[in-house]
N, C-alpha and C. Protein backbone atom coordinates (compact mmCIF):
# COMPACT_ATOMS: atom_id res chain seq x y z
N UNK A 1 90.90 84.28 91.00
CA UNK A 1 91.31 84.30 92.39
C UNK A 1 92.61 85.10 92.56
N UNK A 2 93.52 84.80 91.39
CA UNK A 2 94.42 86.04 91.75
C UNK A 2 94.46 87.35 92.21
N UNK A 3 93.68 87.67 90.76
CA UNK A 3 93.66 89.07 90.45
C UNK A 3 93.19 89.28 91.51
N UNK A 4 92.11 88.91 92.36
CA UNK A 4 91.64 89.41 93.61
C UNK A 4 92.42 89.16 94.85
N UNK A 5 93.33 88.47 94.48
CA UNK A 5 94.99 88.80 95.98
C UNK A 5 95.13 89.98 95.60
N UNK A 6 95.35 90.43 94.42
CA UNK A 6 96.36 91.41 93.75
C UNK A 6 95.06 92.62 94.18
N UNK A 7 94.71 92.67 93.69
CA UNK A 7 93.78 93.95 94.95
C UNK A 7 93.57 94.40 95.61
N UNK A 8 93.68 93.33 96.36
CA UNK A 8 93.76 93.30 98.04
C UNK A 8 94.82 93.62 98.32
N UNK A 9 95.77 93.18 97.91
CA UNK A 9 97.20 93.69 98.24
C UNK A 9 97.38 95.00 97.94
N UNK A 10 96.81 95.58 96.99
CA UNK A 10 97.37 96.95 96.17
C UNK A 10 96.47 97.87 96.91
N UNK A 11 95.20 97.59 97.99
CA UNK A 11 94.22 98.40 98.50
C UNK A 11 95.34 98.69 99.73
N UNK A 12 95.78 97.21 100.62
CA UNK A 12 96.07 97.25 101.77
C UNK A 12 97.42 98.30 101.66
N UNK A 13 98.40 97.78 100.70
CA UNK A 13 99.63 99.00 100.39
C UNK A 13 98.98 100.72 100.36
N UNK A 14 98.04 100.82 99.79
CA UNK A 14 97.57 102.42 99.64
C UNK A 14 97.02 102.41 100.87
N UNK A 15 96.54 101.73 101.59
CA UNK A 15 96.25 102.41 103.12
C UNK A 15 97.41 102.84 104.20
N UNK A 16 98.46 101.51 103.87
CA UNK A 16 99.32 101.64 104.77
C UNK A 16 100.61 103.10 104.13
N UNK A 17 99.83 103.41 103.05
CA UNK A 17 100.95 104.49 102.76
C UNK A 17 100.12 106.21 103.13
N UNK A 18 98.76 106.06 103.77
CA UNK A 18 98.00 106.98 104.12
C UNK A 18 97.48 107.51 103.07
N UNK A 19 96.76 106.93 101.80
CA UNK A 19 96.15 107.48 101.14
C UNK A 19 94.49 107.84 101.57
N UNK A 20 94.38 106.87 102.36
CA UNK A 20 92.87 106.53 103.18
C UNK A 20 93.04 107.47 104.35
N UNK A 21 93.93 107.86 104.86
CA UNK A 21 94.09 108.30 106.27
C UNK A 21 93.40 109.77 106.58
N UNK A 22 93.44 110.11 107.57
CA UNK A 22 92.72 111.05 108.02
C UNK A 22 93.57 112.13 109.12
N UNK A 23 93.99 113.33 108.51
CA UNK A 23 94.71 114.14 108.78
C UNK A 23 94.18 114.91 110.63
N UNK A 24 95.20 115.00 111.50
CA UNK A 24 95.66 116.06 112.19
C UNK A 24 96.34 117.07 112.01
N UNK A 25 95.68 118.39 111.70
CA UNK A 25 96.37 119.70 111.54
C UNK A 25 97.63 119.95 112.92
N UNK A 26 98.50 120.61 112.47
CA UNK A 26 99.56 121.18 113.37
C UNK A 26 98.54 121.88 114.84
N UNK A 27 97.39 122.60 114.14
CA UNK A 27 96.26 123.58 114.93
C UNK A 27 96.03 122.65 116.14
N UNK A 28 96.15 121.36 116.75
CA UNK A 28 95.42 120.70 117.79
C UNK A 28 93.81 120.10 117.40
N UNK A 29 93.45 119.54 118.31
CA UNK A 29 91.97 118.68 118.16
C UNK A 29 92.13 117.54 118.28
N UNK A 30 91.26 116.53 118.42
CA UNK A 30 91.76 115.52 118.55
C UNK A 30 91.47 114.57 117.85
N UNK A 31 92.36 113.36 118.15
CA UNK A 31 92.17 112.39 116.88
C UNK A 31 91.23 111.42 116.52
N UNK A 32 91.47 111.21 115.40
CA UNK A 32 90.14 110.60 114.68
C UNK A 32 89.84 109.00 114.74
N UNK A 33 89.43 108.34 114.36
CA UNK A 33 89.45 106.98 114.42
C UNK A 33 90.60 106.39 113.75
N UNK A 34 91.32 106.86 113.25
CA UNK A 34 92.74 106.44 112.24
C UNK A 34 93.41 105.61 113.02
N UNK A 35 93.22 105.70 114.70
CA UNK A 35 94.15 105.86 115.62
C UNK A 35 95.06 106.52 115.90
N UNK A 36 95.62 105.87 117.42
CA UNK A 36 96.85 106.62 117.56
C UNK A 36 96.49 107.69 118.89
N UNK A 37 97.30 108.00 118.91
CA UNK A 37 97.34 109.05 120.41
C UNK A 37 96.55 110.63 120.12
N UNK A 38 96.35 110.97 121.37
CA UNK A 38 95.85 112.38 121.10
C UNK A 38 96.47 113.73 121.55
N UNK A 39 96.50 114.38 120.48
CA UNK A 39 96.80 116.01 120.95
C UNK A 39 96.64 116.33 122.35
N UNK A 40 97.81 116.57 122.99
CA UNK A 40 97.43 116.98 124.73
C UNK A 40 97.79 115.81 125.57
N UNK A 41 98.12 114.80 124.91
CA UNK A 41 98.30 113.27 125.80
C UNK A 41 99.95 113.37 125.85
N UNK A 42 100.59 112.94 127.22
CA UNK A 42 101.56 112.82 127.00
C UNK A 42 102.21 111.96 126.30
N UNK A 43 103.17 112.36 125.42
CA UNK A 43 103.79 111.27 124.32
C UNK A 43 104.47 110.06 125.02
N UNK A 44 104.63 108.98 124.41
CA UNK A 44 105.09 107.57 124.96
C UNK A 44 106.71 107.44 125.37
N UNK A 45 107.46 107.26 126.38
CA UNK A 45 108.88 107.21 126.33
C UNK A 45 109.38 106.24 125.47
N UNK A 46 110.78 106.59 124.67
CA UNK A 46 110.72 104.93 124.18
C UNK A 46 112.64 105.50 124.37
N UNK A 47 113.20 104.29 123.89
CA UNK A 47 114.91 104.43 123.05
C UNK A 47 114.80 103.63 122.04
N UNK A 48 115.58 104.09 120.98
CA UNK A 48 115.52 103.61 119.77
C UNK A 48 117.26 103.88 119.31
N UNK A 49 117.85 102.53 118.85
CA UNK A 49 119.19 102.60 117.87
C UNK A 49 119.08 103.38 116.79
N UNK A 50 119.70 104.38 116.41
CA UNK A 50 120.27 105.25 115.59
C UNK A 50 120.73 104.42 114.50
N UNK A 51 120.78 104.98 113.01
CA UNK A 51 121.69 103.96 111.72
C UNK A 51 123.06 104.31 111.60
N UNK A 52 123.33 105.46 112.99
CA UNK A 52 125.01 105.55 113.26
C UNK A 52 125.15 104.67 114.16
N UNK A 53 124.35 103.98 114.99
CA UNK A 53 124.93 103.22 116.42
C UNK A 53 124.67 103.63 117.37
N UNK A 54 123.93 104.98 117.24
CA UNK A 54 124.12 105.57 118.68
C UNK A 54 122.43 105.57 119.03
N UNK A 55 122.11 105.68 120.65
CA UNK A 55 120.68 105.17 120.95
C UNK A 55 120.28 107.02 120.93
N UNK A 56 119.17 106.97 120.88
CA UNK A 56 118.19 108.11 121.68
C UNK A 56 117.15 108.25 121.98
N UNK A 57 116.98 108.54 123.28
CA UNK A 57 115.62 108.29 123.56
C UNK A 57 115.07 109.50 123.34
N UNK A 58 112.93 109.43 123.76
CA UNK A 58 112.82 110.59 123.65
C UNK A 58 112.87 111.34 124.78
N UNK A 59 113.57 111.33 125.91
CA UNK A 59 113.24 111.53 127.16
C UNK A 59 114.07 112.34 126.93
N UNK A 60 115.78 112.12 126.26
CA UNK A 60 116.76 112.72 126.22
C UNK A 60 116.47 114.35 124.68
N UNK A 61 115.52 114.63 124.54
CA UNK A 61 115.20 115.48 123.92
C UNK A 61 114.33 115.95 124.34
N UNK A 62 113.67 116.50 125.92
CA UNK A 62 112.84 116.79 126.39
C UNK A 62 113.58 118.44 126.45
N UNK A 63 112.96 119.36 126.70
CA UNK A 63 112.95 120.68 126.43
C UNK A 63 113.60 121.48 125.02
N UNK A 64 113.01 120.50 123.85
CA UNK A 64 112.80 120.71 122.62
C UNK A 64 111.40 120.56 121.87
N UNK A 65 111.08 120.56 120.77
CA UNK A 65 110.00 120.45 119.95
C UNK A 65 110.67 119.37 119.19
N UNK A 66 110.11 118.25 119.51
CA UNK A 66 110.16 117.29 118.58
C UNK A 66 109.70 116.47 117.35
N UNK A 67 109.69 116.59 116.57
CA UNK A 67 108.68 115.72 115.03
C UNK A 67 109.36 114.69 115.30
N UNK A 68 108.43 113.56 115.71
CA UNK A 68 108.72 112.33 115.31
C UNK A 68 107.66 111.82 114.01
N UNK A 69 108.67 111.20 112.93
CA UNK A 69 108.19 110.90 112.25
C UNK A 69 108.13 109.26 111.87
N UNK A 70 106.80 108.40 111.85
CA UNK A 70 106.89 107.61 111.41
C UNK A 70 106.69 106.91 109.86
N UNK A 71 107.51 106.33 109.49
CA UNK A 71 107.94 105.87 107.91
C UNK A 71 108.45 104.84 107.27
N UNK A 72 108.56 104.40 106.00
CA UNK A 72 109.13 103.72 105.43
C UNK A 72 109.89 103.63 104.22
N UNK A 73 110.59 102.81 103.53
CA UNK A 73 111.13 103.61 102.36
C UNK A 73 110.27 103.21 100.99
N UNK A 74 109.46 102.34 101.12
CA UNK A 74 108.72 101.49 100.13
C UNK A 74 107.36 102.58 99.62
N UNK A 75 107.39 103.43 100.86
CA UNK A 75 105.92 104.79 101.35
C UNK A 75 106.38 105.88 100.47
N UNK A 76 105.66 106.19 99.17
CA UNK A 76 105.92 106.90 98.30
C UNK A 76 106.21 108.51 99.27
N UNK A 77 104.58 108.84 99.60
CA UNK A 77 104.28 110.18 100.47
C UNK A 77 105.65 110.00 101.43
N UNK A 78 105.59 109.29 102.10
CA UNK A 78 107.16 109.44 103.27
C UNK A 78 108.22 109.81 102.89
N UNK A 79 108.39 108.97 101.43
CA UNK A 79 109.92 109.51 100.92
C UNK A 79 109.27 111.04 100.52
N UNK A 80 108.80 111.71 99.89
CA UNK A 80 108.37 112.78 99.49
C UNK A 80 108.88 113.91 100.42
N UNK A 81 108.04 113.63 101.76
CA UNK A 81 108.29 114.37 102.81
C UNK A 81 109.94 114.49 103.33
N UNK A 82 110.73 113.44 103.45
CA UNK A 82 111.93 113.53 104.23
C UNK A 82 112.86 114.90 103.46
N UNK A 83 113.00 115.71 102.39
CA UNK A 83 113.72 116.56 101.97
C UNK A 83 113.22 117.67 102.77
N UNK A 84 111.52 117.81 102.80
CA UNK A 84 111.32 118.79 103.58
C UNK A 84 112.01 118.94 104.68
N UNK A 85 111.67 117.68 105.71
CA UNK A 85 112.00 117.60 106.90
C UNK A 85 113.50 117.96 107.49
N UNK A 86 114.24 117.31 106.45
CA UNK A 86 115.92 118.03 106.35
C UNK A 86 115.88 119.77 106.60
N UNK A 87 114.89 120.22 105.56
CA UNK A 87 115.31 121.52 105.35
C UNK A 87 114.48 121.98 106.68
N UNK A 88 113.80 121.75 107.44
CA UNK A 88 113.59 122.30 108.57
C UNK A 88 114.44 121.72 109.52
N UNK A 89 115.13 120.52 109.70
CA UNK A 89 116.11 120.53 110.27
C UNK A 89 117.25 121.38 110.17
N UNK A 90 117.85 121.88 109.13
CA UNK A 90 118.39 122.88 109.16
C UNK A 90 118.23 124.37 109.17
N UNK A 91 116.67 124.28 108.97
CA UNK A 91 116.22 125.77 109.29
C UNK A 91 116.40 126.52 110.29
N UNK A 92 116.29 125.65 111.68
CA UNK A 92 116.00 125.68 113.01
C UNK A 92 117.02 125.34 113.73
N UNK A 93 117.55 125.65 114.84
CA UNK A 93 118.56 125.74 116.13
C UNK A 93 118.15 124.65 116.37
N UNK A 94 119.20 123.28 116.90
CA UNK A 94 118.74 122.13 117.54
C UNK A 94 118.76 122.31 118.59
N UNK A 95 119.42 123.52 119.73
CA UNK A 95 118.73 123.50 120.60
C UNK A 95 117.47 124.05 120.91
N UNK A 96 116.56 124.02 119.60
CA UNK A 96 114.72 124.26 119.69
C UNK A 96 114.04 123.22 118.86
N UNK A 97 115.00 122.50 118.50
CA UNK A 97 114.05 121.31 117.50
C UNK A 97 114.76 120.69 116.77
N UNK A 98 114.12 119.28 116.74
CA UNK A 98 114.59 117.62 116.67
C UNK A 98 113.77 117.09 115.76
N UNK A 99 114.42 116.38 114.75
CA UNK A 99 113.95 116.07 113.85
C UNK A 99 114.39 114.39 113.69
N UNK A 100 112.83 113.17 114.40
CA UNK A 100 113.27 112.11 114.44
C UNK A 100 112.74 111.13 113.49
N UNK A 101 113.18 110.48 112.70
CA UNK A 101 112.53 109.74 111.82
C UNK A 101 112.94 108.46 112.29
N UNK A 102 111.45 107.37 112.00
CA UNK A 102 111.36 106.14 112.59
C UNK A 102 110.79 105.36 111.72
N UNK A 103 112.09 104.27 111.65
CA UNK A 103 111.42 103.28 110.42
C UNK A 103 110.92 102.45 110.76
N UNK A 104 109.84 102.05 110.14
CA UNK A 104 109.38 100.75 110.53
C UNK A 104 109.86 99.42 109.29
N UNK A 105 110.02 98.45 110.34
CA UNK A 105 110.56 96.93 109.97
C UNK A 105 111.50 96.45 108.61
N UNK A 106 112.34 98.23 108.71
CA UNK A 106 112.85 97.64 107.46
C UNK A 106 114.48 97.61 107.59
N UNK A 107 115.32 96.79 107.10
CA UNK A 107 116.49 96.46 106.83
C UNK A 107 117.85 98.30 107.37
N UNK A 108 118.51 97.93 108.08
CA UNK A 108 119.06 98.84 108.07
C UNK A 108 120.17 99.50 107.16
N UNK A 109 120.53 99.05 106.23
CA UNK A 109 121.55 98.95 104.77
C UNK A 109 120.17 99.65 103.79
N UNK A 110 118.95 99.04 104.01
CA UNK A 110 118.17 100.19 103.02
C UNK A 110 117.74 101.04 103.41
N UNK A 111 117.81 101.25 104.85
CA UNK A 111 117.22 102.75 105.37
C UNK A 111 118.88 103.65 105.07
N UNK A 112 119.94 103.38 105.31
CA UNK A 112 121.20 103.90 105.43
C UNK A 112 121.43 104.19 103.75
N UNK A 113 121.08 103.24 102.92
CA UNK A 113 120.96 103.34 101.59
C UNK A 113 120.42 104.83 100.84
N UNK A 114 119.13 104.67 101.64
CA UNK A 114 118.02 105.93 101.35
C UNK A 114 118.48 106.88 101.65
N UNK A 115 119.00 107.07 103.63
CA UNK A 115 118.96 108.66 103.87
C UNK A 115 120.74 108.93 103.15
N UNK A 116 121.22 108.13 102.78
CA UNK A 116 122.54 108.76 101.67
C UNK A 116 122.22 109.33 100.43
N UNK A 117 121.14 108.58 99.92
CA UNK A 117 121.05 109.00 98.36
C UNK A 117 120.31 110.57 98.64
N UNK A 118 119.18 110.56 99.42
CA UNK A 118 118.99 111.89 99.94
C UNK A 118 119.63 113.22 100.73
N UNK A 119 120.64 112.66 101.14
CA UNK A 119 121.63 113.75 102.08
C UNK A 119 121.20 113.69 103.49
N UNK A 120 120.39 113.00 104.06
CA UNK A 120 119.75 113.50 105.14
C UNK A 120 120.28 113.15 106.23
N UNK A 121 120.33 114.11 106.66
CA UNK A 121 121.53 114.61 108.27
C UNK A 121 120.67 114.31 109.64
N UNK A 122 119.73 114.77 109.98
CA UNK A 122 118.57 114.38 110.68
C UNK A 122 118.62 112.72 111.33
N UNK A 123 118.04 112.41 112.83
CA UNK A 123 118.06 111.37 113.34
C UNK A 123 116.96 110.63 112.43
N UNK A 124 117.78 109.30 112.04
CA UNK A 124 117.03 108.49 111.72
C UNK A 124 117.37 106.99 113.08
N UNK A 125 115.76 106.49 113.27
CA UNK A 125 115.93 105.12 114.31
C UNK A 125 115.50 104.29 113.59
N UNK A 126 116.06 102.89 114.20
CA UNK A 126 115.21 101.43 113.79
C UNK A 126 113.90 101.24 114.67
N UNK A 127 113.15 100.41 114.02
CA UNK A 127 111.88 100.16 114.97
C UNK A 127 112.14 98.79 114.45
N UNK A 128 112.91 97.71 114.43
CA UNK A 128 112.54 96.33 113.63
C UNK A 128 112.14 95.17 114.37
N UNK A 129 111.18 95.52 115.72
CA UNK A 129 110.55 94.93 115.75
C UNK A 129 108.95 95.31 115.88
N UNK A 130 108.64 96.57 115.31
CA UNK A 130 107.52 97.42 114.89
C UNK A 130 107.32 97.90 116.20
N UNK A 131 107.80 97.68 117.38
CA UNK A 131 107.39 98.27 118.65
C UNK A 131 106.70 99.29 119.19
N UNK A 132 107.84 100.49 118.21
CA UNK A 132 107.66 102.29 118.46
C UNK A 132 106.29 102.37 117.99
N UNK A 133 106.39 101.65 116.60
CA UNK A 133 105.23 102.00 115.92
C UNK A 133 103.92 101.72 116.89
N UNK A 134 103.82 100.27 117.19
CA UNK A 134 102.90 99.91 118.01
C UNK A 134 102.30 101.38 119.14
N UNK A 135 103.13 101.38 119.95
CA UNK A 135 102.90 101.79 121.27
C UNK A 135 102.65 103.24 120.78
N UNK A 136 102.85 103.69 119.45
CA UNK A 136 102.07 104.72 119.02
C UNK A 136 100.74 105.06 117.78
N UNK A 137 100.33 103.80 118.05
CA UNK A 137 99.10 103.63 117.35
C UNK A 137 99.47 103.60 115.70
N UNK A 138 100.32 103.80 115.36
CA UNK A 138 100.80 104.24 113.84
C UNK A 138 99.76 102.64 112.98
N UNK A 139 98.79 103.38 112.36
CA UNK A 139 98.47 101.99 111.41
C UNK A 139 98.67 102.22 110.01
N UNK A 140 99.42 103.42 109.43
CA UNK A 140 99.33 103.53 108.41
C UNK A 140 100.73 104.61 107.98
N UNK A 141 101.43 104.99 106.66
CA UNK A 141 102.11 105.46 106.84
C UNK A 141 102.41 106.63 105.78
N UNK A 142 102.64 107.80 105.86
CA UNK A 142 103.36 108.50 107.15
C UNK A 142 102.82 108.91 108.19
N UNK A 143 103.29 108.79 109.45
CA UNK A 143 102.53 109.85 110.54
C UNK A 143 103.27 110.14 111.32
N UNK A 144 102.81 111.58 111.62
CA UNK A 144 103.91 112.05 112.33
C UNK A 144 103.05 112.45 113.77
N UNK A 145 104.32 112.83 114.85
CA UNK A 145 103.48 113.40 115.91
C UNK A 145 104.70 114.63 116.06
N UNK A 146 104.62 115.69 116.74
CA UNK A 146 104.69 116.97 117.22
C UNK A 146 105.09 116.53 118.04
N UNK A 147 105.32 117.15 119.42
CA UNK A 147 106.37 116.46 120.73
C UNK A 147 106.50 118.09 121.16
N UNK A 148 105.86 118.58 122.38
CA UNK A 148 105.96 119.70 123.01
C UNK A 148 107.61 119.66 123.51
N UNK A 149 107.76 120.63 124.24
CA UNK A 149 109.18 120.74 125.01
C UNK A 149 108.91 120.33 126.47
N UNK A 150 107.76 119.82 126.95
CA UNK A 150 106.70 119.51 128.25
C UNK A 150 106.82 117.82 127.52
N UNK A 151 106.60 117.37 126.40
CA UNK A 151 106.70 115.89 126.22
C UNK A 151 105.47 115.99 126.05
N UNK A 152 104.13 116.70 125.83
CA UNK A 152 102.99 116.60 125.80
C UNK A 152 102.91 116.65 123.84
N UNK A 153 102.57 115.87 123.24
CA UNK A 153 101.91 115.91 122.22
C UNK A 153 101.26 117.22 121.55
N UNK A 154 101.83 117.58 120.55
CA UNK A 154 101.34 119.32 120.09
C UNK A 154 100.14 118.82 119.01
N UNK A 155 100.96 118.01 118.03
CA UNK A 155 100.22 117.48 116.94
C UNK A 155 99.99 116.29 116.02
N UNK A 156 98.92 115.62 115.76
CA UNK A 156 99.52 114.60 114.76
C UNK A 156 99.14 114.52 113.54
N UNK A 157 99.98 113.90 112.67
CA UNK A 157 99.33 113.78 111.06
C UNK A 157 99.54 113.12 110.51
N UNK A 158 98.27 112.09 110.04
CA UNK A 158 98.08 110.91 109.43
C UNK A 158 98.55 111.54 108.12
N UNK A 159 99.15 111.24 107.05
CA UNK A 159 99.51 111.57 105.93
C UNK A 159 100.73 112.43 105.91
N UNK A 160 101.17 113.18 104.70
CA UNK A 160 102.48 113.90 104.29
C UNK A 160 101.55 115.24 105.49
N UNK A 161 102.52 116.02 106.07
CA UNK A 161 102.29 117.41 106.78
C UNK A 161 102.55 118.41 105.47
N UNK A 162 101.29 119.56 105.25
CA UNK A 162 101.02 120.38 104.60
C UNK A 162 102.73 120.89 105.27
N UNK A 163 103.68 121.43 104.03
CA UNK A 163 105.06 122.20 104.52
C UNK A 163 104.61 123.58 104.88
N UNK A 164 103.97 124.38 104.71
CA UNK A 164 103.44 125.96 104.61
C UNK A 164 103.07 125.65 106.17
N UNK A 165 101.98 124.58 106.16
CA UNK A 165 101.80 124.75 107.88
C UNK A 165 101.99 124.45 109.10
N UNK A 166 102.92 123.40 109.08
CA UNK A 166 103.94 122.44 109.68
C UNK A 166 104.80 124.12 109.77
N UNK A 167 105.65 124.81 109.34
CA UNK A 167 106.32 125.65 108.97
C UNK A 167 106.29 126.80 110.25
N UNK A 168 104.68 127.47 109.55
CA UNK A 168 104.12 128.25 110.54
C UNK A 168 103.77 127.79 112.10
N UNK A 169 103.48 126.42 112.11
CA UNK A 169 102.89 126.47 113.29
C UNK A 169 104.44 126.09 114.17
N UNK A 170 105.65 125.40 113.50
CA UNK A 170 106.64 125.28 114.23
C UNK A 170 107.00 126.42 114.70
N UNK A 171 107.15 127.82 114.17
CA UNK A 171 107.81 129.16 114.69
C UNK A 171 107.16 129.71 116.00
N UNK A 172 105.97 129.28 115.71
CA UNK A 172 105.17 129.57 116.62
C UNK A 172 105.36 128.71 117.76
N UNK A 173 105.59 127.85 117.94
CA UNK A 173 106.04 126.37 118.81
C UNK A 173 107.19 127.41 119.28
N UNK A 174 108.08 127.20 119.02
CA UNK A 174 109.39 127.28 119.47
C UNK A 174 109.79 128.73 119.59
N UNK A 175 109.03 129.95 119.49
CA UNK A 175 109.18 130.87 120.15
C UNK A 175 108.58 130.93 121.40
N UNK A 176 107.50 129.68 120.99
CA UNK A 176 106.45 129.72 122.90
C UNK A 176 106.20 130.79 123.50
């Protein structure tokens, strides 16, 4: 009877870290049964506390390209991704693009823990009472969504975002 908790547990962790999940290209289309919102839908308003103190919503980043990313630190693929995400945060002019990372339900001393040991400069929010996540379908993790400069949804992606095309399709975004 154990061993079969312990399975179950170790299946449900690899889903929720998007090994099962089912990718949205940067390209548009729409989404799959994974859940979650669709390409072309306007994205959800929310505000979220910062791990400096400070709030931001996404309303207040409207005539930018936004990646919101949802994550955790326990999410192998998530941590993977956040160095990228830095380096396109600094690739790019913030007045053309925002780079938001959103934790879900975890301790703020280990999210503050994490983005130190990594360097990462980039908005990180709390979600600790899974809310954001909710109201954006997120059932698994990482996923990210795209965020037009219109607030309309460009893209989403269940799993780590291919960097080569996340890359390309941002230049293309933000020259518009």
């Amino acid at each position: 009877m154990r061993a079969k908790s312990i399975l179950i547990a170790l299946a449900l962790a690899l889903v929720a870290c998007g090994a099962n999940g089912v990718s949205q290209t940067p390209t548009g289309g729409a989404v799959s049964s994974s859940g979650g919102l669709e390409v072309g839908q306007q994205a959800p308003s929310f505000t979220a506390q910062l791990i400096n103190g400070q709030q931001v919503s996404l309303e207040s980043l409207r005539g930018k390209i936004v990646l919101v990313n949802f994550w955790a630190t326990w999410c192998g693929p998530c941590r993977s991704e956040m160095p990228f995400f830095q380096s396109l945060s600094d690739k790019y002019d913030q007045k053309d693009f925002h780079v938001l990372a959103v934790n879900f339900l975890e301790k703020e001393d280990t999210i503050i823990d994490f983005t130190r040991k990594l360097n990462l400069k980039f908005d990180v929010a709390l979600d600790p009472k899974g809310e954001i996540n909710k109201q954006y379908g997120v059932l698994q993790y990482p996923v990210s969504y795209v965020i037009g400069r219109d607030g309309k949804i460009l893209a989403r992606q269940a799993g780590p975002f291919s960097p080569e095309t996340l890359d390309s399709a941002l230049k293309k975004w933000i020259a518009g």
